[in-house]
Protein backbone atom coordinates (compact mmCIF):
# COMPACT_ATOMS: atom_id res chain seq x y z
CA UNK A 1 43.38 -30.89 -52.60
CA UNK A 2 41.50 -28.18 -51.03
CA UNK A 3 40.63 -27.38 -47.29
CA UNK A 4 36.75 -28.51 -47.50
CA UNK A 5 37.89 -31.74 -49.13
CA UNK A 6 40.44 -32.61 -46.30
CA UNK A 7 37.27 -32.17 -43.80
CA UNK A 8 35.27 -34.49 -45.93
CA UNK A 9 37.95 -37.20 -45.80
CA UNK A 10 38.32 -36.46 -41.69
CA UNK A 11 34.45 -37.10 -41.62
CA UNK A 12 34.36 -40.10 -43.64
CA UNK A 13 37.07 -41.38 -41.37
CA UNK A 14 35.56 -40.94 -38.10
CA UNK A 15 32.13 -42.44 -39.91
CA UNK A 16 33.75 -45.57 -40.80
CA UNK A 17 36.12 -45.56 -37.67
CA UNK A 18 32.76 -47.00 -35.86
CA UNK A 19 32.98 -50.21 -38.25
CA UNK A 20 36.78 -50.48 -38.96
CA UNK A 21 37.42 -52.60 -35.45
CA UNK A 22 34.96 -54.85 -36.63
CA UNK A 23 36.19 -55.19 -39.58
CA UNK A 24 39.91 -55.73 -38.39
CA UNK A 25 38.51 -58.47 -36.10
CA UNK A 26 36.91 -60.13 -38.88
CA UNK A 27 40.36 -59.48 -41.05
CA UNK A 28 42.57 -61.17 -38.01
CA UNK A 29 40.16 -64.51 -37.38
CA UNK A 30 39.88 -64.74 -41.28
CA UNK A 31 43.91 -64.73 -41.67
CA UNK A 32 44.41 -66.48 -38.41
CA UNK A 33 42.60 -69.72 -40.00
CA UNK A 34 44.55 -69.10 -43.71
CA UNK A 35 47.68 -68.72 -41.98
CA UNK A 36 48.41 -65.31 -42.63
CA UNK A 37 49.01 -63.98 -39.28
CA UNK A 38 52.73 -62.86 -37.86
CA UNK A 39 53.56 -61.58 -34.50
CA UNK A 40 56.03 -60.36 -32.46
CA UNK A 41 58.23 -57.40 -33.67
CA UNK A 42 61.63 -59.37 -34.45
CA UNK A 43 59.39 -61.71 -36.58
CA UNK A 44 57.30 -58.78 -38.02
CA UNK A 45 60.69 -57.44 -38.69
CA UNK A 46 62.16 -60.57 -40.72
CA UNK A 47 59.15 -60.23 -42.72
CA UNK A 48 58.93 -56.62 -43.55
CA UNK A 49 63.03 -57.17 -44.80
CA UNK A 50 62.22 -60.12 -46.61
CA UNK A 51 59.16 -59.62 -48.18
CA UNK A 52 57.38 -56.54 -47.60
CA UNK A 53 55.00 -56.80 -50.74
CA UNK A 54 53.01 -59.74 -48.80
CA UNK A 55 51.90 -57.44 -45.96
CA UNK A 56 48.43 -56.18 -46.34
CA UNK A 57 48.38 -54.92 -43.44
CA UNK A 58 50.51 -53.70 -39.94
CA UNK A 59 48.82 -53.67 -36.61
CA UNK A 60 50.89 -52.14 -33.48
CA UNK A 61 50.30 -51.30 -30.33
CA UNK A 62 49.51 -47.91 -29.48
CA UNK A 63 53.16 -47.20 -27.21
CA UNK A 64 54.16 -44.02 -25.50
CA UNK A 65 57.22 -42.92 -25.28
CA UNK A 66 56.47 -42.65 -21.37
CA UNK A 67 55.62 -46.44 -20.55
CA UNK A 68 58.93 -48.12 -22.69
CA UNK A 69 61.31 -45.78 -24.74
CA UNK A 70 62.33 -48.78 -26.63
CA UNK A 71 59.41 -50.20 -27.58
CA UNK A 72 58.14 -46.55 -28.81
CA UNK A 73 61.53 -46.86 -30.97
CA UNK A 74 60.97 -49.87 -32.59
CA UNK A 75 57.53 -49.11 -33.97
CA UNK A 76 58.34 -45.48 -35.02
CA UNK A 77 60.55 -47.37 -37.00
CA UNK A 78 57.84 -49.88 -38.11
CA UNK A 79 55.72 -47.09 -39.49
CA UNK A 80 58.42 -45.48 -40.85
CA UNK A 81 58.66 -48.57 -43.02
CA UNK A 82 55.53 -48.93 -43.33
CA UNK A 83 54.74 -45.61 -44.69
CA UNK A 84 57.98 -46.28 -47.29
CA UNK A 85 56.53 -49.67 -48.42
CA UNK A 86 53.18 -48.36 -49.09
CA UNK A 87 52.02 -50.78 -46.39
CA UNK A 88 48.84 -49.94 -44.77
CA UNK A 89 49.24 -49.61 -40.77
CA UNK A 90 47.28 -48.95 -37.62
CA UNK A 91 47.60 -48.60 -34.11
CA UNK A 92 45.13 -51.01 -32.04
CA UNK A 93 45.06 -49.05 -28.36
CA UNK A 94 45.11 -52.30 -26.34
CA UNK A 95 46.98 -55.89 -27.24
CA UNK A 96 44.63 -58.17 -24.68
CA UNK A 97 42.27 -57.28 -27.90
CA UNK A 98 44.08 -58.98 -29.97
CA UNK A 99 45.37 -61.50 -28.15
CA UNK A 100 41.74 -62.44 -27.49
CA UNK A 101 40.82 -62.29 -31.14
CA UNK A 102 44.06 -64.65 -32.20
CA UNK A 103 43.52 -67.36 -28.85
CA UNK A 104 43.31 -70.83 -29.58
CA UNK A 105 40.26 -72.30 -29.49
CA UNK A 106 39.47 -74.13 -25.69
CA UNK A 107 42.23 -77.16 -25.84
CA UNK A 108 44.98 -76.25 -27.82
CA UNK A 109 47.72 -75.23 -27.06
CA UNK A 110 48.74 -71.96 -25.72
CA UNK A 111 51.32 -69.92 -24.95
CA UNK A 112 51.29 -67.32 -23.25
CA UNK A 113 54.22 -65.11 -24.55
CA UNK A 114 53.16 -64.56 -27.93
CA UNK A 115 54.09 -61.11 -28.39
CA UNK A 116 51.18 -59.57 -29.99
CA UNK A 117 52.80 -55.75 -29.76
CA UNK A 118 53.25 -55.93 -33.50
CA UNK A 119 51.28 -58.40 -35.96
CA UNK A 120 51.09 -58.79 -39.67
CA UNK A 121 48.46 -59.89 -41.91
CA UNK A 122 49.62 -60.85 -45.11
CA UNK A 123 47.84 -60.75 -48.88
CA UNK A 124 44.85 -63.15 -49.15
CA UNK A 125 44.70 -65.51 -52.02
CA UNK A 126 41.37 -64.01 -52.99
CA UNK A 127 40.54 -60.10 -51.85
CA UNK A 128 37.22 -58.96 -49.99
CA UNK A 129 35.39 -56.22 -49.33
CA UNK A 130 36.56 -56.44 -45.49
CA UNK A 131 40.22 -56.09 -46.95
CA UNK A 132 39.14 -53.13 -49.76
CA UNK A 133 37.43 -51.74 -46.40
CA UNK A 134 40.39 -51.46 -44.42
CA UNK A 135 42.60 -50.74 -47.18
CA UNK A 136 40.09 -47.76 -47.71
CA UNK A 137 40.46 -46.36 -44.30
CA UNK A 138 44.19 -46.37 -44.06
CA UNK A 139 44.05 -44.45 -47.60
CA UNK A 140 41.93 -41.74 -46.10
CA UNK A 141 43.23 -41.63 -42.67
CA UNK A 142 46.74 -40.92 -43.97
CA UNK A 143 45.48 -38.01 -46.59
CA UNK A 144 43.22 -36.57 -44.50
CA UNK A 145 46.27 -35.99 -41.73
CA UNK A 146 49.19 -33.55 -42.54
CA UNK A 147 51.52 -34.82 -40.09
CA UNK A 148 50.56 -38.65 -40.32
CA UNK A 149 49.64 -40.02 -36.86
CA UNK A 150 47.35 -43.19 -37.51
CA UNK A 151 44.52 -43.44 -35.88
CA UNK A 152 44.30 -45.76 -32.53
CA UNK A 153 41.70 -47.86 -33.39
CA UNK A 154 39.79 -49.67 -30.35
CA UNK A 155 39.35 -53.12 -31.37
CA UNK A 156 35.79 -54.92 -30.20
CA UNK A 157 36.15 -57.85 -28.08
C-alpha cells in the first residue's frame, strides 16, 4: 500500500464516521429485537471463548487507564482478541448511549445493572447493508491506522 492510499482510507473513514453511529444504533435495536445482543464483559467473555465466529461485532467502552486500571485491562484484552478472531470492534465514548438504545420499552422490566461496558452483537440470519456498512468501516479504520487504536465512535441518542 502506498502513502496517498493510506490518506484516502483515513478520509473515507472520517466521511463515513458521520453515519457509522447511526448505523450502529440501527445495528443494536435491530439485534436487540432478534436476540442477538450480549452484555457485560464476563458474559462477552463466555462468548468470545465459546464461540467467537458468531460475533459480528464488539462494542466497548472507551476506558482510560486513569478512571479504572482494571477495566482498561480487561478490554485491552478484548481487542486483543478481537483483533486475533478477525472480529470487528469499536469503542462507543459513552455507555448511557447505549444503554438508552438497548432500554426496555416503558413497562417492562428493568434493571438497572446491566453492564453495558462491553456488548456483542452476534451474526444475523440474513446480512444488510447496515451490517456490510459497519463491517466496512472497521476494515478501513484498522488499515488505514499503523498502530491500531479504533476509533471512539459517538453514538446518537
Amino acid at each position: 500500500m502506498t502513502l496517498p492510499e493510506a490518506k484516502n482510507m483515513t478520509g473515507d473513514c472520517k466521511a463515513k464516521s458521520m453515519n457509522i453511529g447511526e448505523a450502529i444504533n440501527e445495528t443494536l435495536i435491530r439485534a436487540m429485537t432478534e436476540d442477538r445482543i450480549t452484555s457485560g464483559i464476563y458474559s462477552s467473555v463466555k462468548i468470545l471463548q465459546i464461540s467467537p465466529e458468531m460475533v459480528m461485532l464488539c462494542l466497548i467502552m472507551d476506558a482510560h487507564p486513569s478512571e479504572d486500571v482494571s477495566i482498561h485491562i480487561q478490554h485491552t484484552l478484548i481487542e486483543a482478541y478481537c483483533l486475533e478472531q478477525d472480529i470487528h470492534f469499536l469503542k462507543v465514548s459513552n455507555l448511557d448511549k447505549i444503554g438508552e438504545v438497548l432500554e426496555l420499552p416503558a413497562g417492562e422490566f428493568r434493571n438497572s445493572k446491566v453492564d453495558y461496558s462491553c456488548v456483542l452483537v452476534q451474526h444475523p440470519k440474513f446480512q444488510n447493508n447496515l451490517d456490510d456498512m459497519i463491517g466496512e468501516f472497521c476494515d478501513k479504520s484498522l488499515l488505514a491506522d499503523d498502530m491500531f487504536s479504533p476509533p471512539v465512535i459517538d453514538l446518537p441518542v
